[in-house]
N, C-alpha and C. Protein backbone atom coordinates (compact mmCIF):
# COMPACT_ATOMS: atom_id res chain seq x y z
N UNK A 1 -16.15 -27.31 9.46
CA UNK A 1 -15.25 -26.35 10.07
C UNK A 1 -15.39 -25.01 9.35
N UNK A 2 -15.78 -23.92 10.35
CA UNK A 2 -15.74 -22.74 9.43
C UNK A 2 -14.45 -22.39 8.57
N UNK A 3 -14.70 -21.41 7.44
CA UNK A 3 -13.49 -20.82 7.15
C UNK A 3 -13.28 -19.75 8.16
N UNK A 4 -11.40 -19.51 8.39
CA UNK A 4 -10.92 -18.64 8.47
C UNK A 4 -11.17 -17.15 7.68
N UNK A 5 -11.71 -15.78 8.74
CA UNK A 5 -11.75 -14.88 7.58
C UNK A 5 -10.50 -14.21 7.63
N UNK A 6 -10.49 -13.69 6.36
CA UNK A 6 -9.26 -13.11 6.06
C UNK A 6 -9.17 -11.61 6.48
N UNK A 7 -8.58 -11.22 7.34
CA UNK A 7 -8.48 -9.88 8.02
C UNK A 7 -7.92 -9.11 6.97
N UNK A 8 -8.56 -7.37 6.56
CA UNK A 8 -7.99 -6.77 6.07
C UNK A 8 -7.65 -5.65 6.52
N UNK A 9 -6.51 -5.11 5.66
CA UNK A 9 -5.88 -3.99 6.43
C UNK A 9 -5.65 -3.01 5.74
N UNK A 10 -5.56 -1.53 6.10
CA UNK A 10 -5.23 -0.13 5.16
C UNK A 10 -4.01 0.19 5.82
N UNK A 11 -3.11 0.96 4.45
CA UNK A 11 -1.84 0.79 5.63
C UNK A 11 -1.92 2.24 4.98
N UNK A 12 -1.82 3.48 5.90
CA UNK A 12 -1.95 4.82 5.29
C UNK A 12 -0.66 4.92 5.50
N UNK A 13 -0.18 5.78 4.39
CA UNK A 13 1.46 5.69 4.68
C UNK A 13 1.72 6.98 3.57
N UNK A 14 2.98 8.06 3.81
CA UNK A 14 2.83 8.66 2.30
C UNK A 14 3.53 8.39 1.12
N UNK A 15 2.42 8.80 0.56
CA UNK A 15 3.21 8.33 -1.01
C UNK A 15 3.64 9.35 -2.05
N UNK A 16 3.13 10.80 -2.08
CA UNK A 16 3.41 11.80 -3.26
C UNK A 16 4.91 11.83 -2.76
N UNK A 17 5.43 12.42 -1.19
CA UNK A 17 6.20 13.18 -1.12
C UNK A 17 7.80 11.72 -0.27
N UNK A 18 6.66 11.00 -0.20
CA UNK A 18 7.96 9.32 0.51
C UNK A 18 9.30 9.60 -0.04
N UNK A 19 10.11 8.89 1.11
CA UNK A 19 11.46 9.38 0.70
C UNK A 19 11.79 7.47 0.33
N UNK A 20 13.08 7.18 -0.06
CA UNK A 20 13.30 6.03 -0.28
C UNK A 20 13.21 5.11 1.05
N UNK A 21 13.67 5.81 1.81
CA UNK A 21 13.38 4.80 3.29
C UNK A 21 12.02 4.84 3.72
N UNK A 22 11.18 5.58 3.52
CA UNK A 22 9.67 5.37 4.01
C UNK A 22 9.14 4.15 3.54
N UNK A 23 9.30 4.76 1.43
CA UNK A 23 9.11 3.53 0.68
C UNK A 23 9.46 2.10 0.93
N UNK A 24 10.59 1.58 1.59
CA UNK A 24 11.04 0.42 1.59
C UNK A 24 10.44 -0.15 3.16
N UNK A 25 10.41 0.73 4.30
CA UNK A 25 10.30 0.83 5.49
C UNK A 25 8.36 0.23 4.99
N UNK A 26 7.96 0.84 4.25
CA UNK A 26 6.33 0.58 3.82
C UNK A 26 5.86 -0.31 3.44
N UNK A 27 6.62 -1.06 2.30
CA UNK A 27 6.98 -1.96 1.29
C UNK A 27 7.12 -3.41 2.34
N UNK A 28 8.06 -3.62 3.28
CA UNK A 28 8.64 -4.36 3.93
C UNK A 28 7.31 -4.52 5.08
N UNK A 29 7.09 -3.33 5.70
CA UNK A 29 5.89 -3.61 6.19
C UNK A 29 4.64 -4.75 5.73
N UNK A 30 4.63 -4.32 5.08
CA UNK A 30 3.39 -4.74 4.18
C UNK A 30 3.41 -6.74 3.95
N UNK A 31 4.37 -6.43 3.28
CA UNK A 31 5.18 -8.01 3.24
C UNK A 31 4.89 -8.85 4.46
N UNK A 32 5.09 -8.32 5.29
CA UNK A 32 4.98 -8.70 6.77
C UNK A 32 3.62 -9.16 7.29
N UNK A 33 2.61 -8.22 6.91
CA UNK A 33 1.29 -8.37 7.03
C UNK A 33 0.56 -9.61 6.37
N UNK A 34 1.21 -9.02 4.98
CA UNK A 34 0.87 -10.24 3.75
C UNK A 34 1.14 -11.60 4.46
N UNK A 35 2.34 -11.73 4.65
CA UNK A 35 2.61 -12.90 5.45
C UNK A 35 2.34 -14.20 6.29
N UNK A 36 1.28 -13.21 7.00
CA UNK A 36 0.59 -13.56 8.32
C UNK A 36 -0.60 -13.42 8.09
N UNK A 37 -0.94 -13.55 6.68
CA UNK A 37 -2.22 -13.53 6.12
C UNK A 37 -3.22 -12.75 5.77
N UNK A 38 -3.02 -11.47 5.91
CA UNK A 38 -3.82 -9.99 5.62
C UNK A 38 -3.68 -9.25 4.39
N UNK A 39 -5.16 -9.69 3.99
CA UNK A 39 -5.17 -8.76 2.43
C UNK A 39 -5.09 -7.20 2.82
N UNK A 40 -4.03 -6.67 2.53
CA UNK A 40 -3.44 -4.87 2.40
C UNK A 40 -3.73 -4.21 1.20
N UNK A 41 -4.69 -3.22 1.69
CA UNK A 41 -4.51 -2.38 0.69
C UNK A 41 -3.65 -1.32 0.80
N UNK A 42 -2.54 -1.17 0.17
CA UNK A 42 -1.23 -0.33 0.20
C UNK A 42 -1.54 1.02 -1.10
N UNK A 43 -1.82 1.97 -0.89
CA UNK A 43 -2.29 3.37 -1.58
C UNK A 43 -1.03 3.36 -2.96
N UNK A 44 0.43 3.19 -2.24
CA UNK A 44 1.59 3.54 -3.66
C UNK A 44 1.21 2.33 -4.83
N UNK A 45 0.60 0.79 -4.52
CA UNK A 45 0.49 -0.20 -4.54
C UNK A 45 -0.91 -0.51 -5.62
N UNK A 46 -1.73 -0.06 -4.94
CA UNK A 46 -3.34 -0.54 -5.13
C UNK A 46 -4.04 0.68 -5.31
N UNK A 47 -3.96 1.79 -5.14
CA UNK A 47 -5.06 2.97 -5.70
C UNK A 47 -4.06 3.58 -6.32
N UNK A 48 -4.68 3.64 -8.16
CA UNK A 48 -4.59 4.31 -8.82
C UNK A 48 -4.47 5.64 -8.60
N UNK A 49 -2.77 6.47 -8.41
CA UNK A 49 -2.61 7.56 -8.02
C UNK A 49 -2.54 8.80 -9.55
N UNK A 50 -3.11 8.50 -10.77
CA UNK A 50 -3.08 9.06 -11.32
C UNK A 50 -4.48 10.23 -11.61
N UNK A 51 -3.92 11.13 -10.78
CA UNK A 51 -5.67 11.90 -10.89
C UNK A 51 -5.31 13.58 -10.48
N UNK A 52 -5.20 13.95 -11.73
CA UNK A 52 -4.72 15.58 -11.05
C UNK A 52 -5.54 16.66 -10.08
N UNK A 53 -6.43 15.98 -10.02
CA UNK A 53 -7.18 17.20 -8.30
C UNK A 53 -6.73 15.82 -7.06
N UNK A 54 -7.00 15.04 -7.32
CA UNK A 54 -6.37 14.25 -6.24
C UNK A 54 -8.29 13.59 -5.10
N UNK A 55 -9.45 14.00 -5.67
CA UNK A 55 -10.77 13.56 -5.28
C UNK A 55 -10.33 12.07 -5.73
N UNK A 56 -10.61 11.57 -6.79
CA UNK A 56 -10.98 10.07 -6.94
C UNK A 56 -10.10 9.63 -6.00
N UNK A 57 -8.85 9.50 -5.48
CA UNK A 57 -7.84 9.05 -4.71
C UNK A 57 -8.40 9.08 -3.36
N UNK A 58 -8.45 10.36 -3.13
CA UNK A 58 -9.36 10.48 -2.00
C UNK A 58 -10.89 9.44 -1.64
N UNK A 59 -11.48 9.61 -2.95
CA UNK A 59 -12.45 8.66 -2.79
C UNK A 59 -12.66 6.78 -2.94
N UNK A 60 -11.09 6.96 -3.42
CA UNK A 60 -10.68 5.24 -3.75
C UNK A 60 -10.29 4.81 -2.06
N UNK A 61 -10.06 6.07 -1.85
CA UNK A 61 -8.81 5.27 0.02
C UNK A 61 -10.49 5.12 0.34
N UNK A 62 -11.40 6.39 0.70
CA UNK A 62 -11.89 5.85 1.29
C UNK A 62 -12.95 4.60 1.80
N UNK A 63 -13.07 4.09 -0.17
CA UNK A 63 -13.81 3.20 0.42
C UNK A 63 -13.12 1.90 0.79
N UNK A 64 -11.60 1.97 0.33
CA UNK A 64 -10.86 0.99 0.71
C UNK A 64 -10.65 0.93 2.66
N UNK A 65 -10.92 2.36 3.04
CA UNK A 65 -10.57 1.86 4.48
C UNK A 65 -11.63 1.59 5.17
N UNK A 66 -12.93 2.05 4.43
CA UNK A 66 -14.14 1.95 4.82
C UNK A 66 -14.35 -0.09 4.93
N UNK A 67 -14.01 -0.49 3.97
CA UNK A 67 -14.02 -2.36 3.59
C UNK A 67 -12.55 -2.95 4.52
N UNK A 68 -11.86 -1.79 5.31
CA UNK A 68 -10.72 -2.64 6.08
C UNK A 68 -11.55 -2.84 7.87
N UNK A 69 -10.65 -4.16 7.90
CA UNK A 69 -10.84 -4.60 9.68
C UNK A 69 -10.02 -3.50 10.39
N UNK A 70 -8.94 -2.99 9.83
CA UNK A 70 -7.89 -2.44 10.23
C UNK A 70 -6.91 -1.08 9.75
N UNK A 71 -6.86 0.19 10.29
CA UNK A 71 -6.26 0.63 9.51
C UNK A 71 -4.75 0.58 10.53
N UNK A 72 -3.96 0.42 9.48
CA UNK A 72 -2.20 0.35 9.94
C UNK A 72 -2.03 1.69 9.48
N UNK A 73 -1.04 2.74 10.36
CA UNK A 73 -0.54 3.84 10.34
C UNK A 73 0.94 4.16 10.23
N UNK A 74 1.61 4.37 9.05
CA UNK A 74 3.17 4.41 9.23
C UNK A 74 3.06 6.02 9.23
N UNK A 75 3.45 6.67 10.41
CA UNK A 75 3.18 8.04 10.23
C UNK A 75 3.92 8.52 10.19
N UNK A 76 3.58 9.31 9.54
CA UNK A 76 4.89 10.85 8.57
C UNK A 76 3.82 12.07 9.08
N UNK A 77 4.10 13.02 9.93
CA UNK A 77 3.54 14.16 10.47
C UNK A 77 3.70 15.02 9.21
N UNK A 78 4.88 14.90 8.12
CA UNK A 78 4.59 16.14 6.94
C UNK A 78 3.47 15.65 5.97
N UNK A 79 2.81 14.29 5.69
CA UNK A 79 2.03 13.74 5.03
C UNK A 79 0.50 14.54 5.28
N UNK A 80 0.12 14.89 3.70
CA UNK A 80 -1.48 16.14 4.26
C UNK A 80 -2.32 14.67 3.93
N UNK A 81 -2.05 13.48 2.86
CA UNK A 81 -2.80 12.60 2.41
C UNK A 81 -2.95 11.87 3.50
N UNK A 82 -2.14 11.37 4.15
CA UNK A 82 -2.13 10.39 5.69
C UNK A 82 -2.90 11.08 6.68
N UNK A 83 -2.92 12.72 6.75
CA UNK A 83 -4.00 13.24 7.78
C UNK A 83 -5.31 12.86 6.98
N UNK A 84 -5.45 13.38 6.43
CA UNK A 84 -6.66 13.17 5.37
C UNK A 84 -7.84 11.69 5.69
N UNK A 85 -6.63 10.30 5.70
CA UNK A 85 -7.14 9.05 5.38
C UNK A 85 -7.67 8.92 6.63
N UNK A 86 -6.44 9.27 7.89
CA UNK A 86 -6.59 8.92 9.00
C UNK A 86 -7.74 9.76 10.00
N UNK A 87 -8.37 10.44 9.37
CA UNK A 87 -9.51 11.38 9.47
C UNK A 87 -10.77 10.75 9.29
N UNK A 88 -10.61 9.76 7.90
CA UNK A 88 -11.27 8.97 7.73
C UNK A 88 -11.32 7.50 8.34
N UNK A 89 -10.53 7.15 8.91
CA UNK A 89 -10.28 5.91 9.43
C UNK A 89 -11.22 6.29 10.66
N UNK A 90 -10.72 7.70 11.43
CA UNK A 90 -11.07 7.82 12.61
C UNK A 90 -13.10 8.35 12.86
N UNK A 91 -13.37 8.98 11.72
CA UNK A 91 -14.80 9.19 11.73
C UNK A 91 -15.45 7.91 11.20
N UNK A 92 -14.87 6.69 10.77
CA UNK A 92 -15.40 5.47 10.47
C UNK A 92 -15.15 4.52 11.92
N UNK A 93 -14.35 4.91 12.87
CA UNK A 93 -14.56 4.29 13.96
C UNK A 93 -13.69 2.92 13.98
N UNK A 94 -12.13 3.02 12.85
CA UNK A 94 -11.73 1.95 12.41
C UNK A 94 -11.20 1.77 13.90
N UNK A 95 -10.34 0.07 14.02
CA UNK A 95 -9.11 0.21 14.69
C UNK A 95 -8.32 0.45 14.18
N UNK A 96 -7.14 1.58 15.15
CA UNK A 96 -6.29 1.87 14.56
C UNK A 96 -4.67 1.46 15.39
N UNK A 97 -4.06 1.01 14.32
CA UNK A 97 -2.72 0.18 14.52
C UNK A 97 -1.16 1.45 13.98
N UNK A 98 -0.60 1.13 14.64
CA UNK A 98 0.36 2.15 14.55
C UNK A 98 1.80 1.26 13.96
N UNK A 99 1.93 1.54 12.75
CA UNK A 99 3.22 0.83 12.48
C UNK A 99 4.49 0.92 12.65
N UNK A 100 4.42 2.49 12.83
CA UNK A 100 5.99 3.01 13.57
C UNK A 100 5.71 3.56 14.73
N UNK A 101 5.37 3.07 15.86
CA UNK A 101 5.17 4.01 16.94
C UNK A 101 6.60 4.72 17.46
N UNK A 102 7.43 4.12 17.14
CA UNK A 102 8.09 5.03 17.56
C UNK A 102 8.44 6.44 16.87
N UNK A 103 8.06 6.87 15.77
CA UNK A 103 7.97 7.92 15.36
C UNK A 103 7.04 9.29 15.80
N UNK A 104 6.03 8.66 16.54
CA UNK A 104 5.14 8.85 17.29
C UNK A 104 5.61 9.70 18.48
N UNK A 105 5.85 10.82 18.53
CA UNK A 105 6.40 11.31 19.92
C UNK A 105 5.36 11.93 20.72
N UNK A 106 4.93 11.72 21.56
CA UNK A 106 3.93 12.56 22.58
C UNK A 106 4.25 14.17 22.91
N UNK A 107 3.58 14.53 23.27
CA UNK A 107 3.68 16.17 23.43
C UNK A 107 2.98 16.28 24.91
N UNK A 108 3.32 17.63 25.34
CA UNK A 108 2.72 17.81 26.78
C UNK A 108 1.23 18.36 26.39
N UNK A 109 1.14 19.22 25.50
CA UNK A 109 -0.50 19.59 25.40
C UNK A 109 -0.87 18.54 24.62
N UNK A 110 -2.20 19.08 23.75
CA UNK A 110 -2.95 18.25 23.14
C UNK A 110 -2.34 18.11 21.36
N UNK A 111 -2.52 17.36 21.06
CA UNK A 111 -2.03 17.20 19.49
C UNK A 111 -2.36 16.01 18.88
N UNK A 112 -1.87 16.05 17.52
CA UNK A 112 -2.37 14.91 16.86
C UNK A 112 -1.88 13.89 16.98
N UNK A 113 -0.30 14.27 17.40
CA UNK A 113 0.37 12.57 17.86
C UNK A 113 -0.17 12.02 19.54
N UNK A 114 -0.72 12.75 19.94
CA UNK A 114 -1.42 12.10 21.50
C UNK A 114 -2.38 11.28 21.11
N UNK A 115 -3.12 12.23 20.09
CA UNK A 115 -4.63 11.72 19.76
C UNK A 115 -4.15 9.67 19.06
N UNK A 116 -3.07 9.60 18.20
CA UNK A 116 -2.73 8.73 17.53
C UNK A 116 -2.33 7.61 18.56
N UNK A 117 -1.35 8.34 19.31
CA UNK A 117 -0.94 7.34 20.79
C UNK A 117 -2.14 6.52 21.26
N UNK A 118 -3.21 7.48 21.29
CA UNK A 118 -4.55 6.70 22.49
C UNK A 118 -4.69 6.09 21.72
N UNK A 119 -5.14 6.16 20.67
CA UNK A 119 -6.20 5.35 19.36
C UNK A 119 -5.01 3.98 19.32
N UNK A 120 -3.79 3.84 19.35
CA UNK A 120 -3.14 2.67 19.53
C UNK A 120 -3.25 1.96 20.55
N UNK A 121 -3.11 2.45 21.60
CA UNK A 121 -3.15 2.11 22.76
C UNK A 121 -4.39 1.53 23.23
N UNK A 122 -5.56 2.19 23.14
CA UNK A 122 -6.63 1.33 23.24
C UNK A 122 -7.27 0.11 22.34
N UNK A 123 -6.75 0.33 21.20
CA UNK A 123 -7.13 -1.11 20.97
C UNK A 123 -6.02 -2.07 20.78
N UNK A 124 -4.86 -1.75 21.68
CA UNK A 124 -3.97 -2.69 22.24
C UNK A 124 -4.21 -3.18 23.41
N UNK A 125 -5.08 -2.58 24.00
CA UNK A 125 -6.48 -3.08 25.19
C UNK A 125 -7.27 -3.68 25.03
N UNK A 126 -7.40 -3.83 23.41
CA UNK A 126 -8.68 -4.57 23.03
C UNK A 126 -8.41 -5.92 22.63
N UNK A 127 -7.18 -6.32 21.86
CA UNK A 127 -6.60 -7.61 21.58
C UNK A 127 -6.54 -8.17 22.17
């Protein structure tokens, strides 16, 4: 019988500027994932945030989202690190999972929360 593989996941979320409810709202997330069997790599958690230009961090997410099945999105529109990752998620061609969609508000023109909407939405087409 084969093994089961173990799905992994990036959960971009922010961390310099998180307020206590993001944190716990993130935290709890995560748990959740863990749960149901998905090794998470969580950024407040698992990459070493001690780095005063803020490159190695940059270069730790990305190869962590680069090695995920999945990136999970708790989005905070004031987060520059969460645009950043999810930049990278999206020129790596990840799927992308939306953990708070409802924070997510659509707009009538074009923007970044539309762009985030589709990218959920279609591979909620894909499952």
């Amino acid at each position: 019988m084969a093994k089961k593989k173990i799905k992994k996941a990036f959960l971009v979320c922010s961390v310099r500027n998180a307020t206590p409810e993001q944190k716990a709202a993130a935290e709890f997330y995560v748990k959740n994932l863990e749960a149901k069997g998905y090794k998470v790599h969580w950024p407040p958690r698992d990459t070493n945030q001690d780095d005063l230009i803020g490159l190695r961090i940059c270069s730790d997410n990305r190869a962590a989202i680069k090695n995920a099945d999945e990136i999970h999105i708790m989005w905070d529109q004031n987060s520059q690190g969460s645009l950043f990752d999810i930049g990278i998620a999206f020129a790596l061609e990840k799927k992308v999972i939306l953990a708070n969609p409802n924070a997510v508000q659509p707009t009538q023109n074009k923007s970044f929360a539309n762009v985030l909407l589709l990218l959920d939405s279609a591979n909620a087409v894909k499952k």
